[in-house]
N, C-alpha and C. Protein backbone atom coordinates (compact mmCIF):
# COMPACT_ATOMS: atom_id res chain seq x y z
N UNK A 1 16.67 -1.13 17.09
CA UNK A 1 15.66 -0.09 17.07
C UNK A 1 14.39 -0.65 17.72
N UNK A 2 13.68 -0.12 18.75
CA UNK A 2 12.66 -0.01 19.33
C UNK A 2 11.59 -0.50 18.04
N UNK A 3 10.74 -1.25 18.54
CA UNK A 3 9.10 -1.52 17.66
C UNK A 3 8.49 -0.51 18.23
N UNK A 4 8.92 0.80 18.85
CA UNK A 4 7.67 1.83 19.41
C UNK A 4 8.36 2.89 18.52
N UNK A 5 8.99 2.82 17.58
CA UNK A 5 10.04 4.11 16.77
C UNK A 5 8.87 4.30 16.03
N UNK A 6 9.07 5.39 15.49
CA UNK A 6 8.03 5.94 14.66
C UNK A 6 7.89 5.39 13.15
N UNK A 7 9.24 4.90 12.80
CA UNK A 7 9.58 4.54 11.56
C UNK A 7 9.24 2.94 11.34
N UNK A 8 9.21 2.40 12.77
CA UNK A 8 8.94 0.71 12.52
C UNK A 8 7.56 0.58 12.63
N UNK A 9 7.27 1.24 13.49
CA UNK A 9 5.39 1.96 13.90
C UNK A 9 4.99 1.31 12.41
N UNK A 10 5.34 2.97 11.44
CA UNK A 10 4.68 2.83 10.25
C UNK A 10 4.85 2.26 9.56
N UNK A 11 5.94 1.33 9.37
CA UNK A 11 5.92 0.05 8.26
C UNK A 11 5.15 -0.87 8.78
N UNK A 12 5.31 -1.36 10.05
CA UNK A 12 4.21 -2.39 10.50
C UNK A 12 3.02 -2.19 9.80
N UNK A 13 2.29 -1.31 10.24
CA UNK A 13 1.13 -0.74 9.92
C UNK A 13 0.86 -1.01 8.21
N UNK A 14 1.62 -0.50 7.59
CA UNK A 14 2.15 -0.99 5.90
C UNK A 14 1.93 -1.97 5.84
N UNK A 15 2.48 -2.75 6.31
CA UNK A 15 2.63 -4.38 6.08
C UNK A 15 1.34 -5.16 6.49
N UNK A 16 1.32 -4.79 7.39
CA UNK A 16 -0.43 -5.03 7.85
C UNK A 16 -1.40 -4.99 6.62
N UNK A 17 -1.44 -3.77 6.65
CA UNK A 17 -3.09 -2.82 5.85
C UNK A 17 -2.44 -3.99 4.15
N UNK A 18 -1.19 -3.74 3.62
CA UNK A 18 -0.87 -4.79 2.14
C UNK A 18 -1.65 -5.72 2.36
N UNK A 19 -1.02 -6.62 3.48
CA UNK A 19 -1.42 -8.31 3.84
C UNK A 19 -3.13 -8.48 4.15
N UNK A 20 -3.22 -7.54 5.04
CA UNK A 20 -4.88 -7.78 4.98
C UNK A 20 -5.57 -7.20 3.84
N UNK A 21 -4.85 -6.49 2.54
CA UNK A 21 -5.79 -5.84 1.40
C UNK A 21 -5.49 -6.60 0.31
N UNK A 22 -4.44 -7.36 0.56
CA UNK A 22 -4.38 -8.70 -0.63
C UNK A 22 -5.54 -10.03 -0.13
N UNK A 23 -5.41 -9.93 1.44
CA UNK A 23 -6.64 -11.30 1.50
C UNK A 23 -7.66 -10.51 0.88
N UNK A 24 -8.17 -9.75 1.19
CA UNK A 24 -9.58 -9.11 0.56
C UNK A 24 -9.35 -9.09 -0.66
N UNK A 25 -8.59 -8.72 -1.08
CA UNK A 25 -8.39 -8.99 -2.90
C UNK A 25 -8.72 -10.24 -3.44
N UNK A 26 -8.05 -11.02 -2.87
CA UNK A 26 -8.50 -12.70 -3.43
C UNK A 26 -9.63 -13.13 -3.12
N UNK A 27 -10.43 -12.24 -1.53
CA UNK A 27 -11.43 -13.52 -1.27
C UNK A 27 -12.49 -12.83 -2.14
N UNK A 28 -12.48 -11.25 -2.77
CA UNK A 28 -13.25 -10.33 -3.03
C UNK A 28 -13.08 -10.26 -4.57
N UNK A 29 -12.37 -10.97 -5.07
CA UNK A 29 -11.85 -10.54 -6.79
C UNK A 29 -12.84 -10.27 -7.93
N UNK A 30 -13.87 -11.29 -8.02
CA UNK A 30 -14.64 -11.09 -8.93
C UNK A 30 -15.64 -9.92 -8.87
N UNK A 31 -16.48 -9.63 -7.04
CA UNK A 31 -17.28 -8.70 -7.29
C UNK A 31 -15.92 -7.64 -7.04
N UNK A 32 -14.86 -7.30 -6.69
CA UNK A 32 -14.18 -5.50 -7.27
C UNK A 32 -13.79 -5.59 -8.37
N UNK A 33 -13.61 -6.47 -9.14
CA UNK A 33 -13.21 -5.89 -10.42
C UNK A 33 -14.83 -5.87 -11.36
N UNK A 34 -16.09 -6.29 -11.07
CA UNK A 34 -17.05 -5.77 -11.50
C UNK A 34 -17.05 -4.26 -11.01
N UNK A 35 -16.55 -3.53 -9.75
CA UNK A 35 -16.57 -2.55 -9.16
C UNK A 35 -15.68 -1.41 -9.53
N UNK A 36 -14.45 -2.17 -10.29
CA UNK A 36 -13.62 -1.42 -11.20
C UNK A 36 -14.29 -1.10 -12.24
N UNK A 37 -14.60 -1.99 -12.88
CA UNK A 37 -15.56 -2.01 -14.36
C UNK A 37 -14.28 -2.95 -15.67
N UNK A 38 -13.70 -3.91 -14.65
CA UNK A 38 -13.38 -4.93 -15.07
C UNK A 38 -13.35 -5.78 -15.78
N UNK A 39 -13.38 -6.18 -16.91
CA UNK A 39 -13.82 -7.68 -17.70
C UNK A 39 -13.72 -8.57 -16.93
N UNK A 40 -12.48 -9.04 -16.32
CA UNK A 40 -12.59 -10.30 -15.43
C UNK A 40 -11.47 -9.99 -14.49
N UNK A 41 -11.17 -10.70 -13.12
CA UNK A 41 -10.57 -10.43 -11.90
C UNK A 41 -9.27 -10.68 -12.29
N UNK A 42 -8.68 -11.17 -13.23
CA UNK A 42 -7.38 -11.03 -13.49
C UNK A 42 -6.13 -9.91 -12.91
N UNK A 43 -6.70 -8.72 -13.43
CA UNK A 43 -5.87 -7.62 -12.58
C UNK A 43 -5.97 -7.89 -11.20
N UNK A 44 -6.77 -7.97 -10.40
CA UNK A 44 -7.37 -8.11 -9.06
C UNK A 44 -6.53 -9.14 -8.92
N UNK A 45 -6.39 -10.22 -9.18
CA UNK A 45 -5.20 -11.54 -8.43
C UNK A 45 -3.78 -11.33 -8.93
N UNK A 46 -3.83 -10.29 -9.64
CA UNK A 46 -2.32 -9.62 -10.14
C UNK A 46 -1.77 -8.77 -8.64
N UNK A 47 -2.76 -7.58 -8.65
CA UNK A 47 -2.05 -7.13 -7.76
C UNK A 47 -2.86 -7.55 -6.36
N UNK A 48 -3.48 -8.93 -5.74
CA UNK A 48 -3.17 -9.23 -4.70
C UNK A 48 -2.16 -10.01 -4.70
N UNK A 49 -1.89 -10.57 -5.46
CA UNK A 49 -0.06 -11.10 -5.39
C UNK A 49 1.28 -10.29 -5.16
N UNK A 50 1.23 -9.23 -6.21
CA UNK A 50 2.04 -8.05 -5.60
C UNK A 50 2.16 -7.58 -4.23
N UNK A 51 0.71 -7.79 -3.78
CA UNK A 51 0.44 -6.86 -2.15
C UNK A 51 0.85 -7.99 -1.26
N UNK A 52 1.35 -9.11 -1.44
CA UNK A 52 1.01 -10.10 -0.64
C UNK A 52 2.97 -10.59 -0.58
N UNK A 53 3.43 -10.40 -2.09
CA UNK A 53 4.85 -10.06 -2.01
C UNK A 53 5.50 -9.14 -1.07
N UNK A 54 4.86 -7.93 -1.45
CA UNK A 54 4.71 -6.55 -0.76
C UNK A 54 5.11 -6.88 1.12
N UNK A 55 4.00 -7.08 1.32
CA UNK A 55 3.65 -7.19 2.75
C UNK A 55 4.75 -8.65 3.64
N UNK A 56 4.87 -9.21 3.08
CA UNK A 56 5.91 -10.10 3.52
C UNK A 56 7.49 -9.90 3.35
N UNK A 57 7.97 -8.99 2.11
CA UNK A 57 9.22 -8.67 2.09
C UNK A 57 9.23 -7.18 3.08
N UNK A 58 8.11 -6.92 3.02
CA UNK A 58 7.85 -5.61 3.98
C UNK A 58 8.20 -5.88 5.72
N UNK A 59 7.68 -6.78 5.76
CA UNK A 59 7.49 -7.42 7.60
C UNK A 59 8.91 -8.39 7.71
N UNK A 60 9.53 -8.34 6.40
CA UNK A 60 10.94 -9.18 6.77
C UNK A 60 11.53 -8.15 7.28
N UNK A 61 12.01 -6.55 6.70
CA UNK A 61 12.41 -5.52 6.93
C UNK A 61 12.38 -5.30 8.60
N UNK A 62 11.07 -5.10 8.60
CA UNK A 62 10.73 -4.66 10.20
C UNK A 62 10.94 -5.61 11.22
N UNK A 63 10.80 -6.98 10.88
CA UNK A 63 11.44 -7.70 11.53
C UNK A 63 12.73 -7.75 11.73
N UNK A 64 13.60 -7.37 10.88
CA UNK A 64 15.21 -7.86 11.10
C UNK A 64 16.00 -6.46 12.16
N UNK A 65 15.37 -5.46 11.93
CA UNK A 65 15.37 -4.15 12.75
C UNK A 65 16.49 -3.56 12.07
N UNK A 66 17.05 -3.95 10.66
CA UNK A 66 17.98 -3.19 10.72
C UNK A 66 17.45 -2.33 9.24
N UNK A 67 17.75 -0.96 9.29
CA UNK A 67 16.63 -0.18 8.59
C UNK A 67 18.14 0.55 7.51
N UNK A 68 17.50 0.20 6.60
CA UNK A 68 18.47 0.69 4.94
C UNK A 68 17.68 1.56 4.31
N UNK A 69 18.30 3.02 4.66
CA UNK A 69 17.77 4.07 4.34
C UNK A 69 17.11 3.87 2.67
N UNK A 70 17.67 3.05 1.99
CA UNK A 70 17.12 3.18 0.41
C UNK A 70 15.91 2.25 0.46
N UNK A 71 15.65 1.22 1.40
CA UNK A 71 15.12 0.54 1.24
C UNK A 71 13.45 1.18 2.00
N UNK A 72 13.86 2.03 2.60
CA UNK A 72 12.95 3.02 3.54
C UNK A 72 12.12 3.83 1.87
N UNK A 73 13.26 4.39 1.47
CA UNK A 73 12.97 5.62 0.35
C UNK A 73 12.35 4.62 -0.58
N UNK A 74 12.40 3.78 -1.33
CA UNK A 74 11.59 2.70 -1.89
C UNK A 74 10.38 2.41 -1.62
N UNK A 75 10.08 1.90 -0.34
CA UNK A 75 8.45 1.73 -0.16
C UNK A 75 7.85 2.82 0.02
N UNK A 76 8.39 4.15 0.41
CA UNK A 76 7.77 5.41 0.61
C UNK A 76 7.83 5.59 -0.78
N UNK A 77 8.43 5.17 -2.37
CA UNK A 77 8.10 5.75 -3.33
C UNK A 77 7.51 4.59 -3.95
N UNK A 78 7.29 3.56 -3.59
CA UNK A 78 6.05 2.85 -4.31
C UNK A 78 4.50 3.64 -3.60
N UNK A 79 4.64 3.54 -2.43
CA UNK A 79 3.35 4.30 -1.82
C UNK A 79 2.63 5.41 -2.24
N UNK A 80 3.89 6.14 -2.70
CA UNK A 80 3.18 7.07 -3.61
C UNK A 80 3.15 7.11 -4.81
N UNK A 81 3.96 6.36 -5.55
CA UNK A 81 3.65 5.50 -7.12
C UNK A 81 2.04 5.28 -6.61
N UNK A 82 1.69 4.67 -6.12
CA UNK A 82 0.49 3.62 -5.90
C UNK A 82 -0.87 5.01 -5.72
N UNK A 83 -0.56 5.97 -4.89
CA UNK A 83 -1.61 6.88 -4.79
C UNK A 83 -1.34 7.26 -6.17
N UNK A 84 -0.57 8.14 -6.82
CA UNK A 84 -0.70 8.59 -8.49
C UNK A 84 -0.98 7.66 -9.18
N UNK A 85 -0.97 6.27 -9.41
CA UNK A 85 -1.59 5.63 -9.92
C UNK A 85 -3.02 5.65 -10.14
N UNK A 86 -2.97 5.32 -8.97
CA UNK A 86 -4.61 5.46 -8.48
C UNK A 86 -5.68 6.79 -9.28
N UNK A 87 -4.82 7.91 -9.18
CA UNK A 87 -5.67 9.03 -9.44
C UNK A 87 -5.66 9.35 -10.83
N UNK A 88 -4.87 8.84 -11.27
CA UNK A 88 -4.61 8.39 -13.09
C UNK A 88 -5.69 7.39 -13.48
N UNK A 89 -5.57 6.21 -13.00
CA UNK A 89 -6.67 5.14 -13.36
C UNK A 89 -7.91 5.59 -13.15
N UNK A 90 -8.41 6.32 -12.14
CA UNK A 90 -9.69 7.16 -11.79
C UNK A 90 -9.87 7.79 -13.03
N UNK A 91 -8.80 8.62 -13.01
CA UNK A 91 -8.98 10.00 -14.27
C UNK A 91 -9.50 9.58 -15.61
N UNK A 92 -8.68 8.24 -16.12
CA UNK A 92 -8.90 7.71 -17.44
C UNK A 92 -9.99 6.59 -17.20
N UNK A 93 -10.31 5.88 -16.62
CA UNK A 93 -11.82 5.29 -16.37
C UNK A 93 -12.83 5.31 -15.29
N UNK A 94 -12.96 6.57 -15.31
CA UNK A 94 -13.94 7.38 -14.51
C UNK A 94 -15.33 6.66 -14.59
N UNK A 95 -15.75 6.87 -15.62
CA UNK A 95 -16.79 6.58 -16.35
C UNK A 95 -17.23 4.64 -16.41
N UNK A 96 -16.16 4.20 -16.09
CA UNK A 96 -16.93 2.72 -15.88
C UNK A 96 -16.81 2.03 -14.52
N UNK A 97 -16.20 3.02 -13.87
CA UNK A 97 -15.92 2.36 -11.99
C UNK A 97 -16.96 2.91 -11.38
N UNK A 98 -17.25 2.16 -10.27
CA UNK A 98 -18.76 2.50 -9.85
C UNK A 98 -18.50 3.39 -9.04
N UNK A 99 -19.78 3.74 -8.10
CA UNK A 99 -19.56 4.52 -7.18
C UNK A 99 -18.50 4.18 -5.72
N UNK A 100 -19.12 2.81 -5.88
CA UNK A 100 -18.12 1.99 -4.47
C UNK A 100 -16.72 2.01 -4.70
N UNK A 101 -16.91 1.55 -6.52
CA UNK A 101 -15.54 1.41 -6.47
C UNK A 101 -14.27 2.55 -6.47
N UNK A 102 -14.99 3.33 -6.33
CA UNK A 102 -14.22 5.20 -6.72
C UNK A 102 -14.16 5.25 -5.04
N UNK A 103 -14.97 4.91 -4.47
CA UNK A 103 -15.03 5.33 -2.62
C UNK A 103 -13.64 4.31 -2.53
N UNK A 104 -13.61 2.90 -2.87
CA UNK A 104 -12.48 2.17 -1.77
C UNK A 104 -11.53 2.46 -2.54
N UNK A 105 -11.05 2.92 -4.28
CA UNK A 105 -9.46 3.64 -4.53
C UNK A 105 -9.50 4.73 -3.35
N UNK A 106 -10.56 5.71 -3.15
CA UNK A 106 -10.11 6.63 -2.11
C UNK A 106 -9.94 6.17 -1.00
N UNK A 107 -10.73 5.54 -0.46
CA UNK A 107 -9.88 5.14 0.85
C UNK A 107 -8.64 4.23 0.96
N UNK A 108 -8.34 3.22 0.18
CA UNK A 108 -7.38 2.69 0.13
C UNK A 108 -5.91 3.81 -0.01
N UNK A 109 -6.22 4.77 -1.05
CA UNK A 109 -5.50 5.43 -1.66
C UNK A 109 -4.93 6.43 -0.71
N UNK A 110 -6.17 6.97 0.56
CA UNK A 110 -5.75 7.64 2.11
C UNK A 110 -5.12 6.72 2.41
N UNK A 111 -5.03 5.79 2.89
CA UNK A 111 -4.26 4.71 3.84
C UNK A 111 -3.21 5.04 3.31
N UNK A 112 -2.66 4.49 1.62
CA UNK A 112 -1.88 4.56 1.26
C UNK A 112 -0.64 5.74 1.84
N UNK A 113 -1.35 7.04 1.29
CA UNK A 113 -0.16 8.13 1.45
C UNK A 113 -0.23 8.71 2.78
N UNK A 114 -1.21 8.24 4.08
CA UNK A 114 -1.02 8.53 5.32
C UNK A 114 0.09 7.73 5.39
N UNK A 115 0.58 6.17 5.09
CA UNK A 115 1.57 5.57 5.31
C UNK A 115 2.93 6.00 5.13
N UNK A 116 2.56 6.80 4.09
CA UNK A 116 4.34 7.77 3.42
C UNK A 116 4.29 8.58 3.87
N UNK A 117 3.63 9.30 4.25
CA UNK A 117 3.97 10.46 5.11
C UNK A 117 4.60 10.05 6.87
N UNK A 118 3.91 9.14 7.41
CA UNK A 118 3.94 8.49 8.80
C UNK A 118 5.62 7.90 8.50
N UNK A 119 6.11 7.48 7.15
CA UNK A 119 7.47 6.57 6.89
C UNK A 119 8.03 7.73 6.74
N UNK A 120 7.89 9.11 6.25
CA UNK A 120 8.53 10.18 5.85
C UNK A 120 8.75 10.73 7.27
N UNK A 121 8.00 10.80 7.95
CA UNK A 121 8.35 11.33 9.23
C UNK A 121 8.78 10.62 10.35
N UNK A 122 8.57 9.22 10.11
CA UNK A 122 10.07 8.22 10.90
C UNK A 122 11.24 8.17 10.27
N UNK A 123 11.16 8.35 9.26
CA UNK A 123 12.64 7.98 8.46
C UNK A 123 13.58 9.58 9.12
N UNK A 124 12.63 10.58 9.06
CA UNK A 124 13.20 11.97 9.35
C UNK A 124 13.88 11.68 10.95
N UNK A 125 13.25 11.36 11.79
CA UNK A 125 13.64 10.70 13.08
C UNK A 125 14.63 10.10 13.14
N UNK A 126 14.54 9.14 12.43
CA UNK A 126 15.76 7.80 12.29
C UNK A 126 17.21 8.70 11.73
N UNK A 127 16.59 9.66 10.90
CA UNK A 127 18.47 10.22 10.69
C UNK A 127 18.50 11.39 11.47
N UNK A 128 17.70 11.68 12.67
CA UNK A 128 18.42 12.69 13.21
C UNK A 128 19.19 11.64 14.25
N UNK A 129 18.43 10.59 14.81
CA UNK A 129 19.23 9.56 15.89
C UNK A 129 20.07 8.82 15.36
N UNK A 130 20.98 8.57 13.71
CA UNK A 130 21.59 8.54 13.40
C UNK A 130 22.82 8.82 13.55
């Protein structure tokens, strides 16, 4: 499969935006989880470890070129695990996340489900050239 497919496009891109949002996680931990409204950065080096798992078993995928439809449907349903998350954790601690920190769940949280949608609509590709 082509690296110009629509479906490898958007995992790259995935794998990317994880890997570069786990370095910012670690180099950034203490002031976002003051930005969460945090006790201490613990969560924050939790899930830049996850993202950093994430992004490397992610870029093994796209590297090997060979694409397993479940394994497609998986990161498109953590991606959007990860946006409902998001809008849950907002919902129930509204009130102690700052203003910044409510702006970068939203933008992170766009990236996020532009990514599933961009994987939803390569994966749709990939099984019609199937």
């Amino acid at each position: 499969m082509s690296k110009e497919h629509p479906l490898i496009r958007a995992l790259w891109m995935n794998a990317v935006f994880s890997g570069v949002s786990a370095l910012c996680l670690f180099a950034a931990a203490s002031w976002l989880a003051a930005q969460l409204g945090l006790a201490d950065a613990t969560p924050v080096y939790i899930v830049a470890a996850i993202l950093t798992v994430f992004a490397i078993q992610l870029s093994a995928i796209v590297r090997s070129r060979k694409i397993r439809i479940h394994e497609v449907a998986g990161i498109i349903g953590g991606d959007l695990a990860w946006v409902v998350a998001s809008i849950v954790l907002v919902a129930l601690y509204y009130e102690s996340i700052t203003t910044t920190g409510l702006m970068l769940i939203d933008v992170v949280s766009i990236a996020v489900l532009t990514f599933a949608v961009l994987q939803i609509r390569g994966l749709r590709v990939y099984r019609r050239e199937a």
